[in-house]
PDB file of N, CA and C in Angstrom:
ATOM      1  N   UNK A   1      90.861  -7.343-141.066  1.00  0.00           N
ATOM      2  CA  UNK A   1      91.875  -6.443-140.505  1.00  0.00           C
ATOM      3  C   UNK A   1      91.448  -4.990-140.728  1.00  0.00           C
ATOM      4  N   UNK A   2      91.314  -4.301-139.582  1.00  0.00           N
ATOM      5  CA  UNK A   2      91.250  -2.728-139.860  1.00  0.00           C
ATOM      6  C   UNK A   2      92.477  -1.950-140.683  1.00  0.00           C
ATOM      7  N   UNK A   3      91.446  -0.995-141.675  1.00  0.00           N
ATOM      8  CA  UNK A   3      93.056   0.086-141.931  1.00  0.00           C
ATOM      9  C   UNK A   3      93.310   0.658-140.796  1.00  0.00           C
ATOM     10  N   UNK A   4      94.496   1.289-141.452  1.00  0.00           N
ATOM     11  CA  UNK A   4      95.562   1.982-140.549  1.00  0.00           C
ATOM     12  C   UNK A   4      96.741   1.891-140.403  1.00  0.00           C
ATOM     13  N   UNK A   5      97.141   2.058-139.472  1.00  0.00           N
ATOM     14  CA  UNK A   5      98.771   1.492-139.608  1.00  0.00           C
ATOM     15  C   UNK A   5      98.648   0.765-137.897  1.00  0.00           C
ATOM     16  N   UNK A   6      99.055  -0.874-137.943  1.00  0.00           N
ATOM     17  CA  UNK A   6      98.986  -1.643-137.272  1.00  0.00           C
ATOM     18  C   UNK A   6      99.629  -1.538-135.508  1.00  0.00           C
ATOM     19  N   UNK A   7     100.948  -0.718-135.883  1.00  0.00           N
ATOM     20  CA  UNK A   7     102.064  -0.568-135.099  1.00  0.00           C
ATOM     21  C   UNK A   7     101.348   0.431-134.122  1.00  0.00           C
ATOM     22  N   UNK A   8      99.905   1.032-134.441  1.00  0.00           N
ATOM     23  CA  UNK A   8      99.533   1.531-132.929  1.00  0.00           C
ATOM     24  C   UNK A   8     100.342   3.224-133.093  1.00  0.00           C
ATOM     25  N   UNK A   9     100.793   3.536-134.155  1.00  0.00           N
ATOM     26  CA  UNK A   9     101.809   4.988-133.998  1.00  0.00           C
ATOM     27  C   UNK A   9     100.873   5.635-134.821  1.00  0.00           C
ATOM     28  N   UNK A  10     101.030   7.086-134.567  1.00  0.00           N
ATOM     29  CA  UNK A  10      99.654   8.279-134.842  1.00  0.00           C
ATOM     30  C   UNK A  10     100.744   9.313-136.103  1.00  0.00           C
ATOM     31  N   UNK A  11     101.210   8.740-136.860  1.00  0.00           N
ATOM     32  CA  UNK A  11     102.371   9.120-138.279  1.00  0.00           C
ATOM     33  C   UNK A  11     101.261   8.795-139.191  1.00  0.00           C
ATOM     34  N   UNK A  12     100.978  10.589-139.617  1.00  0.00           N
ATOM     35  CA  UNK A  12     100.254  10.258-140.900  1.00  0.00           C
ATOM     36  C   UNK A  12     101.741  10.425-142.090  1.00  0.00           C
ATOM     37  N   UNK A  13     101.270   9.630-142.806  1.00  0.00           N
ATOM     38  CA  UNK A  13     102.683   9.209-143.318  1.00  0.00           C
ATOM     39  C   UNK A  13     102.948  10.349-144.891  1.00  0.00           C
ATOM     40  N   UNK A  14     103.549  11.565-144.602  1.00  0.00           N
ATOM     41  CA  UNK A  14     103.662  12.669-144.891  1.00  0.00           C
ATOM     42  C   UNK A  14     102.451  13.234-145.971  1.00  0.00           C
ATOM     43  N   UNK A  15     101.820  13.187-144.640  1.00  0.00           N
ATOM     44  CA  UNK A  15     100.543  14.341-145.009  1.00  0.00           C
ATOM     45  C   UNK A  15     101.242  16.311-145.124  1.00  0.00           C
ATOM     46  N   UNK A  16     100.743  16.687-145.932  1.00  0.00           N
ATOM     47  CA  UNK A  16     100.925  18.400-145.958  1.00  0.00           C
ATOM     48  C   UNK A  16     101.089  18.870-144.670  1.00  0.00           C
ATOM     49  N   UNK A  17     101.763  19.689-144.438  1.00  0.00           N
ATOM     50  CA  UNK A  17     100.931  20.550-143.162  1.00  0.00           C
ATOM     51  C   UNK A  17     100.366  21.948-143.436  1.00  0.00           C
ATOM     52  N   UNK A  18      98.910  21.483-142.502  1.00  0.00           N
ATOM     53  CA  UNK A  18      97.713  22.961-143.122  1.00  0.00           C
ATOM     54  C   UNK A  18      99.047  24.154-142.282  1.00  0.00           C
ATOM     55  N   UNK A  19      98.052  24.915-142.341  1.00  0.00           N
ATOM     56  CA  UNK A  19      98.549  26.309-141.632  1.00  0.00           C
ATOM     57  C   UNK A  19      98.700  26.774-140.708  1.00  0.00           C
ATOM     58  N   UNK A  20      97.480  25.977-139.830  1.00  0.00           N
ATOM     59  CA  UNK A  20      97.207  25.557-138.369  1.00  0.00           C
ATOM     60  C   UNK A  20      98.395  24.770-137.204  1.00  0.00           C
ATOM     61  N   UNK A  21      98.738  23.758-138.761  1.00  0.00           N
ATOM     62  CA  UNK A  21      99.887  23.170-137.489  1.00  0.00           C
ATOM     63  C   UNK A  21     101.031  23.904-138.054  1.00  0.00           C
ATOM     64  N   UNK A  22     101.248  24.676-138.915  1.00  0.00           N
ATOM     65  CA  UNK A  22     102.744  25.337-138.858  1.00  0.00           C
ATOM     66  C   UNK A  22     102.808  26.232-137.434  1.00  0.00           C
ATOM     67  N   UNK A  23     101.153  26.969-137.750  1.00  0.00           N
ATOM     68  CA  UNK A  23     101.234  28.419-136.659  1.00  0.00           C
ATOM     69  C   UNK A  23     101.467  27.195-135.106  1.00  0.00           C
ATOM     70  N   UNK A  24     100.975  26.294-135.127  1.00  0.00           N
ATOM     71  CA  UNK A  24     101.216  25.521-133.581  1.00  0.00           C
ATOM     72  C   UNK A  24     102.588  24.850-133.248  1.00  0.00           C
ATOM     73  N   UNK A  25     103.182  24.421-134.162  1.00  0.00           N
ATOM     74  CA  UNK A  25     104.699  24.274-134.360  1.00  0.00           C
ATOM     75  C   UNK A  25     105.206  25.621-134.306  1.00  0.00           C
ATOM     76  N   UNK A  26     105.352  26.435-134.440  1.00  0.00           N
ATOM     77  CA  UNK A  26     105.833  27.869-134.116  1.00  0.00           C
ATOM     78  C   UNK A  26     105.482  28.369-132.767  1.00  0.00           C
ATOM     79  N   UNK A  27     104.759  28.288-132.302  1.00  0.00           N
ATOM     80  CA  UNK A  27     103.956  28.639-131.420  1.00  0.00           C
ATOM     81  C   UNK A  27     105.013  27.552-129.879  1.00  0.00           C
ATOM     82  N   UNK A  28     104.557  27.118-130.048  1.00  0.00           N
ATOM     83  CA  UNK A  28     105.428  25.677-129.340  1.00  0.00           C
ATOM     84  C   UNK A  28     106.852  25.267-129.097  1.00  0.00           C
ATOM     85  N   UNK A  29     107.552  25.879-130.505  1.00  0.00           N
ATOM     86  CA  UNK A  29     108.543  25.686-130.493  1.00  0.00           C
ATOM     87  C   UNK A  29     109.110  27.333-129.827  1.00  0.00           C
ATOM     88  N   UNK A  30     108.220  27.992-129.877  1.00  0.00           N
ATOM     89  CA  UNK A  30     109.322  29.401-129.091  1.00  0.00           C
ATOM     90  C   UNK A  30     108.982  29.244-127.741  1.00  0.00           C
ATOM     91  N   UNK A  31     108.032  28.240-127.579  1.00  0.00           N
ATOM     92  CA  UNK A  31     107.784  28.207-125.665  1.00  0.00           C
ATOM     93  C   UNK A  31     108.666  27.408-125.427  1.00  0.00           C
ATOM     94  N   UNK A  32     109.763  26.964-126.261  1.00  0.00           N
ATOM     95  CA  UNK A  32     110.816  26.146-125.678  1.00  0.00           C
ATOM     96  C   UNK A  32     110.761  24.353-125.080  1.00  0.00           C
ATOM     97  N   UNK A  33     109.649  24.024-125.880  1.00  0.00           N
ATOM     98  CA  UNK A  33     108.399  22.785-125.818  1.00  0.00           C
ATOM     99  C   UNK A  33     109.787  21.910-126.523  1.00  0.00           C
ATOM    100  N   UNK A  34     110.009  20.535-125.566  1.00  0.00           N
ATOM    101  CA  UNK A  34     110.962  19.557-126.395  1.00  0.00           C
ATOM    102  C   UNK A  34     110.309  18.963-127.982  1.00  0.00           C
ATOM    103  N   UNK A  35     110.924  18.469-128.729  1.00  0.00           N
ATOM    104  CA  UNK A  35     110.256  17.574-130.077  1.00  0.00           C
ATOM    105  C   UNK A  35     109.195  16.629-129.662  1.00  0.00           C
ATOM    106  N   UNK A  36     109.872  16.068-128.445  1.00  0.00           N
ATOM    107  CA  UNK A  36     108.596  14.331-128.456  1.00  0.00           C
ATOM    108  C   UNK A  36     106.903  15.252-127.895  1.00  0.00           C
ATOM    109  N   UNK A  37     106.972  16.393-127.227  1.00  0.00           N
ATOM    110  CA  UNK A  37     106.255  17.186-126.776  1.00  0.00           C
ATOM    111  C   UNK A  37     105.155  17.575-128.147  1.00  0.00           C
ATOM    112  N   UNK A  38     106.252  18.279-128.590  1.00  0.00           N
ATOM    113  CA  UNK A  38     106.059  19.007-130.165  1.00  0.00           C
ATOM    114  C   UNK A  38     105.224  17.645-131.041  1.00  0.00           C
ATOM    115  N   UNK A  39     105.823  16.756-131.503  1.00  0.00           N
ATOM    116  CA  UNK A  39     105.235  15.915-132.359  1.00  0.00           C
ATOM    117  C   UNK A  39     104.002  14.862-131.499  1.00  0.00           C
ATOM    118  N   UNK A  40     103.769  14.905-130.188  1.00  0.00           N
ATOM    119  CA  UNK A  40     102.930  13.843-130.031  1.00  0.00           C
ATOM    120  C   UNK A  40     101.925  15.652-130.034  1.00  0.00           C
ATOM    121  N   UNK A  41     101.535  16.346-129.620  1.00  0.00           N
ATOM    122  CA  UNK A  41     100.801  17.429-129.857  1.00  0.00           C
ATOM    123  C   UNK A  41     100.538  17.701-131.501  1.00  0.00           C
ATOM    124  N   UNK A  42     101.519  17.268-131.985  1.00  0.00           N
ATOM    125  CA  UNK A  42     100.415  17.553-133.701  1.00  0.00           C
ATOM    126  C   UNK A  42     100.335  15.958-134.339  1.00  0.00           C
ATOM    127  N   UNK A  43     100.308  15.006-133.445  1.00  0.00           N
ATOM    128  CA  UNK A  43     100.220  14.156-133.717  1.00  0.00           C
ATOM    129  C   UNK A  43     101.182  13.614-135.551  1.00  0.00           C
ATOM    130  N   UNK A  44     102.241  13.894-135.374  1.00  0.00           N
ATOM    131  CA  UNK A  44     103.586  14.140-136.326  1.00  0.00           C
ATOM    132  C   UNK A  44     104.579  12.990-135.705  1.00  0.00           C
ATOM    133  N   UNK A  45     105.102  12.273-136.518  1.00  0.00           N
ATOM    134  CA  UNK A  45     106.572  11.380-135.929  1.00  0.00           C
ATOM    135  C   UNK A  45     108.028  13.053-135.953  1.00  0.00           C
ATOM    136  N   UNK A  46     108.309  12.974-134.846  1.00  0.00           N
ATOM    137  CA  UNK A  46     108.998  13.967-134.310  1.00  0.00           C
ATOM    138  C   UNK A  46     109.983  14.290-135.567  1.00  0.00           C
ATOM    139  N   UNK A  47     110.630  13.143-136.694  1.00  0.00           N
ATOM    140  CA  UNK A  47     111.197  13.000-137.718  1.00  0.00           C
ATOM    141  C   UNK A  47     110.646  14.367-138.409  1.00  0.00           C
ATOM    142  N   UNK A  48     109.510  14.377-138.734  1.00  0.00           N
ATOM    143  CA  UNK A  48     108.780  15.648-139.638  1.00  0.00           C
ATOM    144  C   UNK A  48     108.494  16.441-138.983  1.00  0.00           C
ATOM    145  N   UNK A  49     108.390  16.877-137.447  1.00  0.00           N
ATOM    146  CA  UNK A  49     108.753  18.324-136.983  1.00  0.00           C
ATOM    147  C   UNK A  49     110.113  18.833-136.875  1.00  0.00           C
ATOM    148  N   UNK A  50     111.140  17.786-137.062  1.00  0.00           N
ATOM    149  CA  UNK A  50     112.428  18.397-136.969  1.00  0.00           C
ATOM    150  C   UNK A  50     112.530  18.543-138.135  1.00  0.00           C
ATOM    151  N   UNK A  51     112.352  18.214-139.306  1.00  0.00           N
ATOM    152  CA  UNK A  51     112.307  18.944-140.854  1.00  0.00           C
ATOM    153  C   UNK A  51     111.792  20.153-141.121  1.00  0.00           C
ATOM    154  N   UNK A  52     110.149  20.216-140.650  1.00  0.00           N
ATOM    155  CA  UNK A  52     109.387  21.349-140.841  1.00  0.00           C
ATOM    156  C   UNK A  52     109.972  22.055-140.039  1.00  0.00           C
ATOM    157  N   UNK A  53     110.601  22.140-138.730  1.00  0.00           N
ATOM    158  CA  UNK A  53     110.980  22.961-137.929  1.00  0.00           C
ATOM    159  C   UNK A  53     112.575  23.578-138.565  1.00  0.00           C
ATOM    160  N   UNK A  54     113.052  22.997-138.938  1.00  0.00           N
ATOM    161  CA  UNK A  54     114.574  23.486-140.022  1.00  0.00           C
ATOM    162  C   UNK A  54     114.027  24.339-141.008  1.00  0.00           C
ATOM    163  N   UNK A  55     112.900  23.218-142.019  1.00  0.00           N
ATOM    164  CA  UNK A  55     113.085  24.111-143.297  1.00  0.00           C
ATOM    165  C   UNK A  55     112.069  25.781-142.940  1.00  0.00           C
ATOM    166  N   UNK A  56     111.959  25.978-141.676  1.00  0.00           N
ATOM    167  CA  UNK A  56     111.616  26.972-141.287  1.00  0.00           C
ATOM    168  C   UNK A  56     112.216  27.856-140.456  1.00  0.00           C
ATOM    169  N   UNK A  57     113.480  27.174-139.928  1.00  0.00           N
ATOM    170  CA  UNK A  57     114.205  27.889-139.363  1.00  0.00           C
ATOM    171  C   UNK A  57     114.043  27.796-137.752  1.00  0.00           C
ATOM    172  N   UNK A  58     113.085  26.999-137.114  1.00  0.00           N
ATOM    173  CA  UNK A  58     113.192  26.934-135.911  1.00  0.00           C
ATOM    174  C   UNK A  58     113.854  26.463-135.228  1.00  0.00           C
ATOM    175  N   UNK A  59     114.127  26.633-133.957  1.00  0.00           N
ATOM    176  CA  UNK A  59     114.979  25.804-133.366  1.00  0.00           C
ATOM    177  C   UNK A  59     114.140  24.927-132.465  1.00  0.00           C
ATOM    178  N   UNK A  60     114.477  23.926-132.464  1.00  0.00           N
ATOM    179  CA  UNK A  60     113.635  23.347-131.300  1.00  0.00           C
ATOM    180  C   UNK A  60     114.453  22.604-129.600  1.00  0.00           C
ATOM    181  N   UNK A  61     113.938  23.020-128.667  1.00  0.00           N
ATOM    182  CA  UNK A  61     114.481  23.161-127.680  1.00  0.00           C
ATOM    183  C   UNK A  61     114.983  21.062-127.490  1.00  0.00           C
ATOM    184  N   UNK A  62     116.710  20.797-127.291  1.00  0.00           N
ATOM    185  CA  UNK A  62     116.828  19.405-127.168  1.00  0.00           C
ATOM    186  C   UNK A  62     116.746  19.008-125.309  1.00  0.00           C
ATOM    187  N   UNK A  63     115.476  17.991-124.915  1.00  0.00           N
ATOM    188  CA  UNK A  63     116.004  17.711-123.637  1.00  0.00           C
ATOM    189  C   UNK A  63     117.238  17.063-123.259  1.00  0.00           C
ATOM    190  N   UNK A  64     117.791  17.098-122.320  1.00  0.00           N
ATOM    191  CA  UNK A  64     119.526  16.566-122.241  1.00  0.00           C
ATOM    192  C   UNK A  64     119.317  16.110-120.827  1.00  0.00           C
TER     193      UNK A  64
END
């Protein structure tokens, strides 16, 4: 059996975030970019950009 995580989903399972993906989560989130947008682009379960995006104060745009 290969590592990894089986289920085929790209969740590193709370890795840090460098500096790079804060500035791209910022970046993203003021272009008004939805979450599923946001997290398949930093390759993040959308769960931990809507955290990082709070405990930073962003808002992130909801599609409706």
């Amino acid at each position: 059996m290969a590592k990894g995580d089986a289920s085929g989903r790209f969740e590193r399972h709370r890795q840090p975030w460098t500096s790079a993906e804060i500035d791209k989560l910022h970046t993203l989130a003021k272009k008004g970019m939805p979450l599923k947008s946001i997290a398949k682009a930093l390759t993040r379960s959308e769960e931990s950009v809507k955290d990082r995006a709070k405990s930073d104060g962003l808002t992130i745009a909801k599609l409706r």
